[in-house]
PDB file of N, CA and C in Angstrom:
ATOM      1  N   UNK A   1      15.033  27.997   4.753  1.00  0.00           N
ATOM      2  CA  UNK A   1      15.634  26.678   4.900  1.00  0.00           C
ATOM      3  C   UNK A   1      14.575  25.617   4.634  1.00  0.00           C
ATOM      4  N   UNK A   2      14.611  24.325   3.557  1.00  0.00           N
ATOM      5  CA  UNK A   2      13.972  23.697   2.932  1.00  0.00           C
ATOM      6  C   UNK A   2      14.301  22.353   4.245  1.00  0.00           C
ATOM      7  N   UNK A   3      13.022  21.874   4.469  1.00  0.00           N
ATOM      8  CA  UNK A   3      13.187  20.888   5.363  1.00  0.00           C
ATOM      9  C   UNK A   3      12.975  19.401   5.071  1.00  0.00           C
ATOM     10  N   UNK A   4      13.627  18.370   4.969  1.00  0.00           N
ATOM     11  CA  UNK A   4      13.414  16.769   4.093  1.00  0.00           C
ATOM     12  C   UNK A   4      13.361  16.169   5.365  1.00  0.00           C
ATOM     13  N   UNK A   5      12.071  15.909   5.346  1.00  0.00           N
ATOM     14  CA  UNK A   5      11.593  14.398   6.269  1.00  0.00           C
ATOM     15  C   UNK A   5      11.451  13.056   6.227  1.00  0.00           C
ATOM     16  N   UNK A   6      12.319  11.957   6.016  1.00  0.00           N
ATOM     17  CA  UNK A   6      12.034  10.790   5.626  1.00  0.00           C
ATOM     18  C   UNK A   6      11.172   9.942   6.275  1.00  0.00           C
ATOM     19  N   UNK A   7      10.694   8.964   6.021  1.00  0.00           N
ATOM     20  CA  UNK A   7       9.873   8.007   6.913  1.00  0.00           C
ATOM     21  C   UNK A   7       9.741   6.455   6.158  1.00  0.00           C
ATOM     22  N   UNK A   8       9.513   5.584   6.922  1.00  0.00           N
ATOM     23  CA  UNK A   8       9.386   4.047   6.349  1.00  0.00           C
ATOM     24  C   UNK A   8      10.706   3.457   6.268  1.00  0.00           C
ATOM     25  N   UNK A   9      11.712   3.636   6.828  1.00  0.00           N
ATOM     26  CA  UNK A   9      12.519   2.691   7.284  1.00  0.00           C
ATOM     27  C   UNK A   9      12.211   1.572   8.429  1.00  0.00           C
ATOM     28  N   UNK A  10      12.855   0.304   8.207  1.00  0.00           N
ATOM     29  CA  UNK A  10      12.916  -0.146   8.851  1.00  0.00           C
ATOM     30  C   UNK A  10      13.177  -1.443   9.079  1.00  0.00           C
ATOM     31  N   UNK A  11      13.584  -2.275   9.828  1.00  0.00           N
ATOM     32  CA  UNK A  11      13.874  -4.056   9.668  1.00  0.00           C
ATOM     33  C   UNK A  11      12.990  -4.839   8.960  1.00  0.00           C
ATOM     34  N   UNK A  12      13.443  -5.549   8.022  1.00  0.00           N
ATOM     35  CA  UNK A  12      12.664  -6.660   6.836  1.00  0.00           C
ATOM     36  C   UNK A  12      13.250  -7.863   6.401  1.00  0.00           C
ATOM     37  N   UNK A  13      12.942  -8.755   6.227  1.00  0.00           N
ATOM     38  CA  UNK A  13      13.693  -9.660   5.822  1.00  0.00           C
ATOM     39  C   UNK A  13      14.115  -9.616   4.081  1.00  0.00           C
ATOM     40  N   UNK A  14      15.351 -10.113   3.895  1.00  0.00           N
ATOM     41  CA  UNK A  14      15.463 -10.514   2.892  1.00  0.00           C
ATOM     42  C   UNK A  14      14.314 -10.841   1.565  1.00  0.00           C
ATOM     43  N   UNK A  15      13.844 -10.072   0.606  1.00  0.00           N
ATOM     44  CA  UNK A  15      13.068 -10.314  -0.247  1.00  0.00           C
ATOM     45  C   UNK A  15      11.669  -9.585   0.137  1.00  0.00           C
ATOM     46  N   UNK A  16      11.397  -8.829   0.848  1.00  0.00           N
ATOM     47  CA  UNK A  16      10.508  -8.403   1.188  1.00  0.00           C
ATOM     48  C   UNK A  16      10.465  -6.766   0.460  1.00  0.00           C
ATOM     49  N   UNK A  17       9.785  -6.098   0.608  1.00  0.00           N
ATOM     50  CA  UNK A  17       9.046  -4.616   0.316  1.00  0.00           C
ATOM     51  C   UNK A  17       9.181  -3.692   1.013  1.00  0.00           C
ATOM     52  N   UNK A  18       9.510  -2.684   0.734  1.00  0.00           N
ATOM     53  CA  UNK A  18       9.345  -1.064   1.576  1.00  0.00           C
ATOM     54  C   UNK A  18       9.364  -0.182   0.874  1.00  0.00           C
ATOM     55  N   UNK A  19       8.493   0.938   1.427  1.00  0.00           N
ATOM     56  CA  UNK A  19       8.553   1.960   0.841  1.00  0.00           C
ATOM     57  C   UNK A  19       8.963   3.037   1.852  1.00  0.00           C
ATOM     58  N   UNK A  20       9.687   3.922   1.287  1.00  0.00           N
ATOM     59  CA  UNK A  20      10.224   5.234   1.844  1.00  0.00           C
ATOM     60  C   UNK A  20       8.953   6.148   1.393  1.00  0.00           C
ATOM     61  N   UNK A  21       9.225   7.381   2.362  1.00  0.00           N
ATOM     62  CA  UNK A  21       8.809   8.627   1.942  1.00  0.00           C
ATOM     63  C   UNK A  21       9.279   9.625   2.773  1.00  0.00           C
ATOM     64  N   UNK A  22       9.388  11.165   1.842  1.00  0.00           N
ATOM     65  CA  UNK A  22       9.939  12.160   2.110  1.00  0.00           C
ATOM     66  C   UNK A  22       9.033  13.412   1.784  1.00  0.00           C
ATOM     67  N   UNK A  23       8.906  13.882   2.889  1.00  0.00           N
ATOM     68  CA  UNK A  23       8.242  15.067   2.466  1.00  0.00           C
ATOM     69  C   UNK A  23       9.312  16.511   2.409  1.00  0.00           C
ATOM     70  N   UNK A  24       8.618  17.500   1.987  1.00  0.00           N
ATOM     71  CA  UNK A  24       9.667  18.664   1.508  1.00  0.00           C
ATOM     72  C   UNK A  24       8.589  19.521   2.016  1.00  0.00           C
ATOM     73  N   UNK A  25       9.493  20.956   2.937  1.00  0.00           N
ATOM     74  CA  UNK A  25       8.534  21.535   3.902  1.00  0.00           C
ATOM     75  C   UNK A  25       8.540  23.071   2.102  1.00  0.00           C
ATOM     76  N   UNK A  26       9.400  22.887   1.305  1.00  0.00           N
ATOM     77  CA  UNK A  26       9.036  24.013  -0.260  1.00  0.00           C
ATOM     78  C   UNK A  26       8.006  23.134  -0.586  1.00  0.00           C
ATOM     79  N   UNK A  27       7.788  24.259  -1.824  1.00  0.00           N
ATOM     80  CA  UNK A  27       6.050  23.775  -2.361  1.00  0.00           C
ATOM     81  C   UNK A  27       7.154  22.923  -3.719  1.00  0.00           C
ATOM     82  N   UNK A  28       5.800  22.506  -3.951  1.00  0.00           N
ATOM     83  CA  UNK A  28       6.218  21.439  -5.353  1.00  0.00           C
ATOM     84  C   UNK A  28       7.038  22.590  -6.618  1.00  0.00           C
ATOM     85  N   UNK A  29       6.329  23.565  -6.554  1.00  0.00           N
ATOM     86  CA  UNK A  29       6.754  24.912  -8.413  1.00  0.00           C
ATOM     87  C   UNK A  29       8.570  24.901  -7.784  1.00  0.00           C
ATOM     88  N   UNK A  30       8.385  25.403  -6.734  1.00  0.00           N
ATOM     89  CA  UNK A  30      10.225  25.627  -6.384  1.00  0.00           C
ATOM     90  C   UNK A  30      11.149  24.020  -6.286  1.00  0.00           C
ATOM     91  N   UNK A  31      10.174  22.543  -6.253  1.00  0.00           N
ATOM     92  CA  UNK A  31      11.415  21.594  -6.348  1.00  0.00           C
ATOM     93  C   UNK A  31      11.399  21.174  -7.759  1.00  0.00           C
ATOM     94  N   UNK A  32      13.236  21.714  -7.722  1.00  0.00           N
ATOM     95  CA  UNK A  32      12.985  20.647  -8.987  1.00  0.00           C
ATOM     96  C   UNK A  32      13.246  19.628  -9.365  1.00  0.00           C
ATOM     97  N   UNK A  33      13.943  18.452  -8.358  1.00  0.00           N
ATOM     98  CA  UNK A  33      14.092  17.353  -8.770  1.00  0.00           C
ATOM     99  C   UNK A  33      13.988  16.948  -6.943  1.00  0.00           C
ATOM    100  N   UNK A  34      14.022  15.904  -6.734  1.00  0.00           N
ATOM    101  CA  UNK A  34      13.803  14.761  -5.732  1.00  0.00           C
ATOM    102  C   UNK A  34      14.754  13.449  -5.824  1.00  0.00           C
ATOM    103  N   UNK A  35      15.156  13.401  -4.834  1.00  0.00           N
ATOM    104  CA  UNK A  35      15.818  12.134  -5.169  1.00  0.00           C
ATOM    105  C   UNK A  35      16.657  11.123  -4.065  1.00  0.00           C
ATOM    106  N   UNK A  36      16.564   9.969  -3.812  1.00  0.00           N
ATOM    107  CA  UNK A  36      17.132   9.015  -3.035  1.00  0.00           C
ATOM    108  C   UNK A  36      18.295   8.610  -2.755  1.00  0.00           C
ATOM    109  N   UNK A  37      18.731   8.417  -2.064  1.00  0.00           N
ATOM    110  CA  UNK A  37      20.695   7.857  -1.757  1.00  0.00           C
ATOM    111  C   UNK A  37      20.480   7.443  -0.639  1.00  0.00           C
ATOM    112  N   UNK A  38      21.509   6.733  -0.663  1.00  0.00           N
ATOM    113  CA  UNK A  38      21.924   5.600   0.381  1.00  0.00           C
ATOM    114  C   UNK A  38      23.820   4.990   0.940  1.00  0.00           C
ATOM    115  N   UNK A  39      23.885   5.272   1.772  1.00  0.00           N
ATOM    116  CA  UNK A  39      25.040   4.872   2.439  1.00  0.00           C
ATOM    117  C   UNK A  39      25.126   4.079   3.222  1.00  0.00           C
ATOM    118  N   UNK A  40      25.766   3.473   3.179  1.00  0.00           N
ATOM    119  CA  UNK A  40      25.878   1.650   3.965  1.00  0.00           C
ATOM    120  C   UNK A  40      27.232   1.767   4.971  1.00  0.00           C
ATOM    121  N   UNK A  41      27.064   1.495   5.804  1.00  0.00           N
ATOM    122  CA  UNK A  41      28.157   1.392   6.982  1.00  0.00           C
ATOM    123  C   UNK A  41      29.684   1.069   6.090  1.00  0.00           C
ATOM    124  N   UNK A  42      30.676   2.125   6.142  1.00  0.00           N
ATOM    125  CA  UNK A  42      31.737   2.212   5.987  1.00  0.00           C
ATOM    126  C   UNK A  42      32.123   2.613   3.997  1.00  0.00           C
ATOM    127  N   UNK A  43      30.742   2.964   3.729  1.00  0.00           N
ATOM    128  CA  UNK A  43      30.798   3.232   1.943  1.00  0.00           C
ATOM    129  C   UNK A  43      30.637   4.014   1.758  1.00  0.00           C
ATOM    130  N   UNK A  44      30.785   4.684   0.332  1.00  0.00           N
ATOM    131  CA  UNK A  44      30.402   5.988   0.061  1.00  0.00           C
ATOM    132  C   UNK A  44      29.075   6.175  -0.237  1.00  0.00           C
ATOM    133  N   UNK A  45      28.377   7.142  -0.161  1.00  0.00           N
ATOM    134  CA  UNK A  45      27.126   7.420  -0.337  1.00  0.00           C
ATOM    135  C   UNK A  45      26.985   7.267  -1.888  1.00  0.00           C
ATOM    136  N   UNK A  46      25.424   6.824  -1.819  1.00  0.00           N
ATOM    137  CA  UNK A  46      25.274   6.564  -3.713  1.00  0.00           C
ATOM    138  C   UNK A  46      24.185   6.659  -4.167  1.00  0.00           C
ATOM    139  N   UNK A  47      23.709   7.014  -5.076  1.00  0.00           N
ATOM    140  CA  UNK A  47      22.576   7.619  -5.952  1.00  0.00           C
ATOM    141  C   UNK A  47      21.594   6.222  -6.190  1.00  0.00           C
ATOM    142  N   UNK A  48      20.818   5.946  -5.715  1.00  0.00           N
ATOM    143  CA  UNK A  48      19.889   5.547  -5.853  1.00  0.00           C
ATOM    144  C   UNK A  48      18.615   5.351  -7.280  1.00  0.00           C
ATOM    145  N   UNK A  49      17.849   6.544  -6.964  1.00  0.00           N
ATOM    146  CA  UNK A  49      16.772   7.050  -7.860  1.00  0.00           C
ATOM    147  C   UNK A  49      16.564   8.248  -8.026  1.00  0.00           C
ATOM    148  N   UNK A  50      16.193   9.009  -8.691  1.00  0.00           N
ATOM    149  CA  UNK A  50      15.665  10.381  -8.777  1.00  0.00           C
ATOM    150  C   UNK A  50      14.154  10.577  -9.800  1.00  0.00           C
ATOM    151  N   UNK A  51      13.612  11.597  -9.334  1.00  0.00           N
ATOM    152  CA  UNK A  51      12.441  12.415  -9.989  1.00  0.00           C
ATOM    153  C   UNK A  51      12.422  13.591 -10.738  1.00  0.00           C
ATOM    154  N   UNK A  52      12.161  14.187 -11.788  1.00  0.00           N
ATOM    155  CA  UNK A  52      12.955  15.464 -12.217  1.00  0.00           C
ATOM    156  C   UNK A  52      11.226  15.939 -12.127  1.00  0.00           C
ATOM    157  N   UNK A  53      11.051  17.243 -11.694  1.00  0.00           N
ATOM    158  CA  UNK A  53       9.865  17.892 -11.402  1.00  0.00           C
ATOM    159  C   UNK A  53       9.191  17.222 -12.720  1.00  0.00           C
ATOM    160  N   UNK A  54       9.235  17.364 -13.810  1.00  0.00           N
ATOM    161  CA  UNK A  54       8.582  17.265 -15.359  1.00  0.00           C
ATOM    162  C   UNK A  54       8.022  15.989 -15.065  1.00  0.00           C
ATOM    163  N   UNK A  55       8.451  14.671 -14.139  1.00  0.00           N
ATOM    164  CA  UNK A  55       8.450  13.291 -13.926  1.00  0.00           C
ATOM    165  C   UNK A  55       9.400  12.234 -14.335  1.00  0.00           C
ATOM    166  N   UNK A  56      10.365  12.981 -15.079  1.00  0.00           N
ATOM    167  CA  UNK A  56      11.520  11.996 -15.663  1.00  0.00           C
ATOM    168  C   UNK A  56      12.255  11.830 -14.312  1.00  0.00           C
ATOM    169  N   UNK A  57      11.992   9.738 -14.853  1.00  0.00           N
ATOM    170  CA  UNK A  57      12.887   8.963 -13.287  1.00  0.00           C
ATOM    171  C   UNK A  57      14.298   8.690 -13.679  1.00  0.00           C
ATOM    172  N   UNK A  58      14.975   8.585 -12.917  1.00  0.00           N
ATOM    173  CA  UNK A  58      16.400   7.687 -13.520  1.00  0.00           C
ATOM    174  C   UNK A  58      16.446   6.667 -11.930  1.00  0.00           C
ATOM    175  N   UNK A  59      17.703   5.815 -12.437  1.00  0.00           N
ATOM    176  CA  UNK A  59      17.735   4.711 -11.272  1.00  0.00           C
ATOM    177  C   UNK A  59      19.404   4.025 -11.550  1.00  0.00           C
ATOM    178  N   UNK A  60      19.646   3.910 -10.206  1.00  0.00           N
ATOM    179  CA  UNK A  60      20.995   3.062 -10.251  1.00  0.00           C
ATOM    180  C   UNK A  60      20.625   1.488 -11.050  1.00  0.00           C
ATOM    181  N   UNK A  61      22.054   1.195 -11.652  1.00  0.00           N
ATOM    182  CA  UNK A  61      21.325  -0.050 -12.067  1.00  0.00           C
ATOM    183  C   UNK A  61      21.194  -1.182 -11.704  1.00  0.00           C
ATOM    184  N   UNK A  62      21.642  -1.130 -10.089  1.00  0.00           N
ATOM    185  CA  UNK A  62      21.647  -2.275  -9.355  1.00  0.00           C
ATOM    186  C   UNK A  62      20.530  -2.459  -8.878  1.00  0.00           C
ATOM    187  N   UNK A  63      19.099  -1.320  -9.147  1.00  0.00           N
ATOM    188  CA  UNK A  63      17.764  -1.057  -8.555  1.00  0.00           C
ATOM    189  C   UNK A  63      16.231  -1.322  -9.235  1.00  0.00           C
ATOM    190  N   UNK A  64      17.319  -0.856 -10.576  1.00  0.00           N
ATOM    191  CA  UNK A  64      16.368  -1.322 -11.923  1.00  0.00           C
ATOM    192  C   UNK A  64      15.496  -2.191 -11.740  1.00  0.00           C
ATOM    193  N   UNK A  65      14.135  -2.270 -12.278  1.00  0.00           N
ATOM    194  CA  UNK A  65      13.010  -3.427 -11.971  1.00  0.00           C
ATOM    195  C   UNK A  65      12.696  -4.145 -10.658  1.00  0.00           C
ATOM    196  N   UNK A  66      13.278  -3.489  -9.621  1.00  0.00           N
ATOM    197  CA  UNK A  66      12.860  -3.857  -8.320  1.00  0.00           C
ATOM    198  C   UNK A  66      12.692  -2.586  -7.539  1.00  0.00           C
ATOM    199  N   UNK A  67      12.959  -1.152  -8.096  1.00  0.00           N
ATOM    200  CA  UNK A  67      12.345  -0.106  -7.450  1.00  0.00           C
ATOM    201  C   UNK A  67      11.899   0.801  -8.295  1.00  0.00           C
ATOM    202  N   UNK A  68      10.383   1.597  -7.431  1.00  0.00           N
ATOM    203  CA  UNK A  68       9.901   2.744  -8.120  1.00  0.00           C
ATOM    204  C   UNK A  68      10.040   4.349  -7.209  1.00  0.00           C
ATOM    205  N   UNK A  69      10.390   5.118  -7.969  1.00  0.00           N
ATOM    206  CA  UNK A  69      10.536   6.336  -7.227  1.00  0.00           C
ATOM    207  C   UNK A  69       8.992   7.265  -7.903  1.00  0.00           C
ATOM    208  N   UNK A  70       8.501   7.613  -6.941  1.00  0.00           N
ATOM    209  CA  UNK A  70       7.282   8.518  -7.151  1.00  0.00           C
ATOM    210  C   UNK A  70       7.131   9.660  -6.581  1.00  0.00           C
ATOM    211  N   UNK A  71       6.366  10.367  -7.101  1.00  0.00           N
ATOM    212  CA  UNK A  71       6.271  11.783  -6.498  1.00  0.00           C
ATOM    213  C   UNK A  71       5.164  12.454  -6.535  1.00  0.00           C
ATOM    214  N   UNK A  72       4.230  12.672  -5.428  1.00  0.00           N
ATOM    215  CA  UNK A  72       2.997  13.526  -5.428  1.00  0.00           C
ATOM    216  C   UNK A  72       3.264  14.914  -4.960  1.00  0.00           C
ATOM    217  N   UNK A  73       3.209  15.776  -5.881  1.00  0.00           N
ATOM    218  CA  UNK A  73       3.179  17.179  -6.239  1.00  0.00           C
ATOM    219  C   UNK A  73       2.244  17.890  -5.311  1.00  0.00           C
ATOM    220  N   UNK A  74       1.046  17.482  -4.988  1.00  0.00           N
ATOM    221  CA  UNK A  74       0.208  18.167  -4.112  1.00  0.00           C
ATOM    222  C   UNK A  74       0.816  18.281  -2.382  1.00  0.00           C
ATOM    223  N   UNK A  75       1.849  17.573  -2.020  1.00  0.00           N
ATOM    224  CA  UNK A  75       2.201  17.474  -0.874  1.00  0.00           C
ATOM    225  C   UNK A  75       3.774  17.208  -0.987  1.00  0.00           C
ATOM    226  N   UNK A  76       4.057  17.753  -2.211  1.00  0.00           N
ATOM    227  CA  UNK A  76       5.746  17.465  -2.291  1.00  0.00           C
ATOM    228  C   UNK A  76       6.417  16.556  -1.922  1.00  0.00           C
ATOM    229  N   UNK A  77       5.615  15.577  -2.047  1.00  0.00           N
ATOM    230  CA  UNK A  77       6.498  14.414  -1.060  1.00  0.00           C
ATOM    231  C   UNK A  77       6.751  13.608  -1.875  1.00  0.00           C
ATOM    232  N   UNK A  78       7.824  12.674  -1.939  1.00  0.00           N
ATOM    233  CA  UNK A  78       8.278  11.611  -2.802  1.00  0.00           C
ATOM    234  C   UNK A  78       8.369  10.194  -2.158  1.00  0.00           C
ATOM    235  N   UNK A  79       8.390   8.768  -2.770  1.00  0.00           N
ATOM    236  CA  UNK A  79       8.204   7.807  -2.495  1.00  0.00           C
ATOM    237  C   UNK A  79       9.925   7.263  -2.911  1.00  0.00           C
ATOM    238  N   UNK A  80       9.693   5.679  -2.651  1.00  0.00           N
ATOM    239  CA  UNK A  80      10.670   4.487  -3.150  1.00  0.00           C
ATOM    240  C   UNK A  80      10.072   4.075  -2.858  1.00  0.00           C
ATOM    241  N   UNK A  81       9.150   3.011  -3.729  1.00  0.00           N
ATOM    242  CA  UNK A  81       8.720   1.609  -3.195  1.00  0.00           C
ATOM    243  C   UNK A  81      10.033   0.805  -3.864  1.00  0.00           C
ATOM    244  N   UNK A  82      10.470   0.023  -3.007  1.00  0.00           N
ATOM    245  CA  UNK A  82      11.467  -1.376  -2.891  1.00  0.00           C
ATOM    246  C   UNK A  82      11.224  -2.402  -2.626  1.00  0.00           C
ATOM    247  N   UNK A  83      11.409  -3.274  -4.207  1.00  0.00           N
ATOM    248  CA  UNK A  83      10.992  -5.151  -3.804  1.00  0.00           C
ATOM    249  C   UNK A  83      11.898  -5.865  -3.685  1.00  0.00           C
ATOM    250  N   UNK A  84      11.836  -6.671  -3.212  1.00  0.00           N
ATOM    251  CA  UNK A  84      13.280  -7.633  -3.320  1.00  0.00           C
ATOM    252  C   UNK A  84      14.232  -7.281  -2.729  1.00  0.00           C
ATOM    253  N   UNK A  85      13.819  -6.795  -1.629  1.00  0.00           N
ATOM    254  CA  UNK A  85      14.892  -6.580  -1.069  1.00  0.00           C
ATOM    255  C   UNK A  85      16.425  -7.338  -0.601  1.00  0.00           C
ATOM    256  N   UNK A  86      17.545  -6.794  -0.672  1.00  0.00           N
ATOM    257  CA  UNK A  86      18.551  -7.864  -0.066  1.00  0.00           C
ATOM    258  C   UNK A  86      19.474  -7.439   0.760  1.00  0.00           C
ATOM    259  N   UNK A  87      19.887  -8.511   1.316  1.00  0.00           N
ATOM    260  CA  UNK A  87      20.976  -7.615   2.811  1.00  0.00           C
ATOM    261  C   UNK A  87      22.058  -6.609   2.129  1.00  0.00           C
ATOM    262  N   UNK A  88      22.457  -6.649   1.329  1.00  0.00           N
ATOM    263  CA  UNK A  88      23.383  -5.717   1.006  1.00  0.00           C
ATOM    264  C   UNK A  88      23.066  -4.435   0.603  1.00  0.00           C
ATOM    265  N   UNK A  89      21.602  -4.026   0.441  1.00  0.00           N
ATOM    266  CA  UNK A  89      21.212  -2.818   0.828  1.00  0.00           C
ATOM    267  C   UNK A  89      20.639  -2.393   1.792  1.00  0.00           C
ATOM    268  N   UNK A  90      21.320  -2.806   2.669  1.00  0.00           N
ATOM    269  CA  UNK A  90      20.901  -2.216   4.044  1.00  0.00           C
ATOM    270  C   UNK A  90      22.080  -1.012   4.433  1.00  0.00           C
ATOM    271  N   UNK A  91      21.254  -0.351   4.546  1.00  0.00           N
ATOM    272  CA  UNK A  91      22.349   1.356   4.624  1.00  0.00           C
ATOM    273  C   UNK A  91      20.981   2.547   5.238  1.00  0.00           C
ATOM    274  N   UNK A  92      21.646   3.679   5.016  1.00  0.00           N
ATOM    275  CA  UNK A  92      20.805   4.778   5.645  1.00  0.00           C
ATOM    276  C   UNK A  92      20.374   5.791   4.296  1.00  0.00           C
ATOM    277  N   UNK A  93      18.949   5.666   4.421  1.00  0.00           N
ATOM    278  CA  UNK A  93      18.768   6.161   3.244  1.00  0.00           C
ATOM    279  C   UNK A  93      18.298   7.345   3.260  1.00  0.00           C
ATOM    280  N   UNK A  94      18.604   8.418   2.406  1.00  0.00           N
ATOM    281  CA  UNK A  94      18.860   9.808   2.455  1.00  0.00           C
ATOM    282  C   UNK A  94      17.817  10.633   1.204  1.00  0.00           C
ATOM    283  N   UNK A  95      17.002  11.720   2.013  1.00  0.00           N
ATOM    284  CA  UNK A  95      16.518  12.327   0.650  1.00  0.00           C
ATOM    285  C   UNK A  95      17.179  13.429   0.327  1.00  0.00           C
ATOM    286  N   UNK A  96      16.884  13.436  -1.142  1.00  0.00           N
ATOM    287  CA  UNK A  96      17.817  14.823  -1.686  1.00  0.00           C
ATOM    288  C   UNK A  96      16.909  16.048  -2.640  1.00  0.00           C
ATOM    289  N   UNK A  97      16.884  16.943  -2.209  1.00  0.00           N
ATOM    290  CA  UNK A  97      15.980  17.888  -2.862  1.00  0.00           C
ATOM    291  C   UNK A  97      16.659  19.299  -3.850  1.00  0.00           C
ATOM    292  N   UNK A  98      16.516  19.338  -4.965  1.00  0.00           N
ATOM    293  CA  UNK A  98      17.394  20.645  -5.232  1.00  0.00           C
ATOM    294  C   UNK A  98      15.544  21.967  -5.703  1.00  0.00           C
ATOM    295  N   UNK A  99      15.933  22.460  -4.683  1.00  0.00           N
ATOM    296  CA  UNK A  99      14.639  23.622  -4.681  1.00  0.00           C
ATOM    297  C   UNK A  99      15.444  24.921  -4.744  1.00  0.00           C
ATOM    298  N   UNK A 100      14.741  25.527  -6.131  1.00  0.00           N
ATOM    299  CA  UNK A 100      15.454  26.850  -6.519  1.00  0.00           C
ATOM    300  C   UNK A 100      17.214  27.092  -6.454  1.00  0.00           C
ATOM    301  N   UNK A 101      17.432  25.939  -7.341  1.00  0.00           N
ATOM    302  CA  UNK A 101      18.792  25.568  -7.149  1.00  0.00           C
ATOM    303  C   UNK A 101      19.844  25.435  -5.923  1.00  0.00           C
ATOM    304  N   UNK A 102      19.245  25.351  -4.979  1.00  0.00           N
ATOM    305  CA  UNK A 102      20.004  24.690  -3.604  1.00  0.00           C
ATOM    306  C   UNK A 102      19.214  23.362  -3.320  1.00  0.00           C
ATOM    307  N   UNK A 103      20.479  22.448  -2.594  1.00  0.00           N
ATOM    308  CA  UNK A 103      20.598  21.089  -2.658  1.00  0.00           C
ATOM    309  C   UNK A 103      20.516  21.093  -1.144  1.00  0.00           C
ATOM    310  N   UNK A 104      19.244  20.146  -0.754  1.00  0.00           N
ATOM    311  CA  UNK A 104      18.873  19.890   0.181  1.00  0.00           C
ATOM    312  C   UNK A 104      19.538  18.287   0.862  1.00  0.00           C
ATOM    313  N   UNK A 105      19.533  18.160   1.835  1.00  0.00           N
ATOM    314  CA  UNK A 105      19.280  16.817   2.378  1.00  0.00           C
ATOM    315  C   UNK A 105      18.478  16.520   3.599  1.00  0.00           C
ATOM    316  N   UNK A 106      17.664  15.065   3.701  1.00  0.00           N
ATOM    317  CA  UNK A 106      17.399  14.640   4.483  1.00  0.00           C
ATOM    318  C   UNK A 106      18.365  14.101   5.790  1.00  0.00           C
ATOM    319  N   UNK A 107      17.568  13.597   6.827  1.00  0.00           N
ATOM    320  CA  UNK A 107      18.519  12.733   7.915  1.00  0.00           C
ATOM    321  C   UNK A 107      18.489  11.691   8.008  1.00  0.00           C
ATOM    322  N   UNK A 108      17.870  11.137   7.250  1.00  0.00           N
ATOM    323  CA  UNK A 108      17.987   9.740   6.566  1.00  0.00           C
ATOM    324  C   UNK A 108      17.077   8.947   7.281  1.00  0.00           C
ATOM    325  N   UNK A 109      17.093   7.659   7.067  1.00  0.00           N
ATOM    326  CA  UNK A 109      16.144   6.868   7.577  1.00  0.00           C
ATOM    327  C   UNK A 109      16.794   5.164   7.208  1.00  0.00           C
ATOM    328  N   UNK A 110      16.814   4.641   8.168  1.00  0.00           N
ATOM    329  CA  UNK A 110      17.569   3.202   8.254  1.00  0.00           C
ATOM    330  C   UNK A 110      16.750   2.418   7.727  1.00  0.00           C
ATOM    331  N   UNK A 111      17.184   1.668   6.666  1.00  0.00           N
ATOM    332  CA  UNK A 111      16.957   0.504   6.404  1.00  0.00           C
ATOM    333  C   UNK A 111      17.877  -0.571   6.210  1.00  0.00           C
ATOM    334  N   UNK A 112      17.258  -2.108   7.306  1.00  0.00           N
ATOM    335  CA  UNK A 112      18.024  -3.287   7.241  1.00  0.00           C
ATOM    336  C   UNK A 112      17.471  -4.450   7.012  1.00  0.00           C
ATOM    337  N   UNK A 113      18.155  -5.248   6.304  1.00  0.00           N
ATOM    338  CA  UNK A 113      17.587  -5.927   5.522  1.00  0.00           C
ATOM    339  C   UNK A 113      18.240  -7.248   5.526  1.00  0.00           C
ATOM    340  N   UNK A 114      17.297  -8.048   6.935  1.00  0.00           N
ATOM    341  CA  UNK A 114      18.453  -9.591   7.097  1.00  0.00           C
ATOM    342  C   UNK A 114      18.562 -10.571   6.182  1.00  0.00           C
ATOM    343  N   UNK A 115      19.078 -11.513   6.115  1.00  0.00           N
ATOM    344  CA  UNK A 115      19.289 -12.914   5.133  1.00  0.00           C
ATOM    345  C   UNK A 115      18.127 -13.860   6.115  1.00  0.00           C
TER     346      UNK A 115
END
């Protein structure tokens, strides 16, 4: 059982910065992709960003040029740095791991984000 730890949530104002991180208790050779989501009180959950082991990113496009998803291989752990933040992404944000083709999840980690 593959274990996703998030961390760096937390209250910010409007326009401000955060970064997430997730560590993965598999080694880096067995993940092969990484990746972020987020669900907001009463919505459906939604794809964010992702990492594909090789380093190919993709990104929602409401995220484009205000977030980076990263990933250090030596400790399996993956990032989101987030600028600009705005209240309407304030939701619970979730990591997602697919290691040796099973799909992991995190328990998320709150982020809110006042006006």
């Amino acid at each position: 059982q593959v274990q996703l730890v998030e961390s760096g949530g937390r209250l910010v104002q409007a326009g401000e910065s955060l970064r997430l991180s997730c560590a993965a208790s598999a080694s880096a050779h067995e993940t092969n992709a990484m990746g972020w989501y987020r669900q907001a009180s009463g919505k459906q959950r939604e794809a964010v960003a992702s990492i594909m082991s090789g380093g190919y990113k993709t990104y929602a496009d409401s995220v484009k040029g205000r977030f980076t998803i990263s990933r250090d291989n030596a400790k399996n752990t993956v990032y989101l740095q987030m600028n600009s933040l705005k209240p309407e992404e304030t939701a619970t944000y979730y990591c997602n791991a697919d290691v040796g083709g099973w799909n992991y999840w995190g328990r998320g980690t709150q982020v809110t984000v006042s006006s």
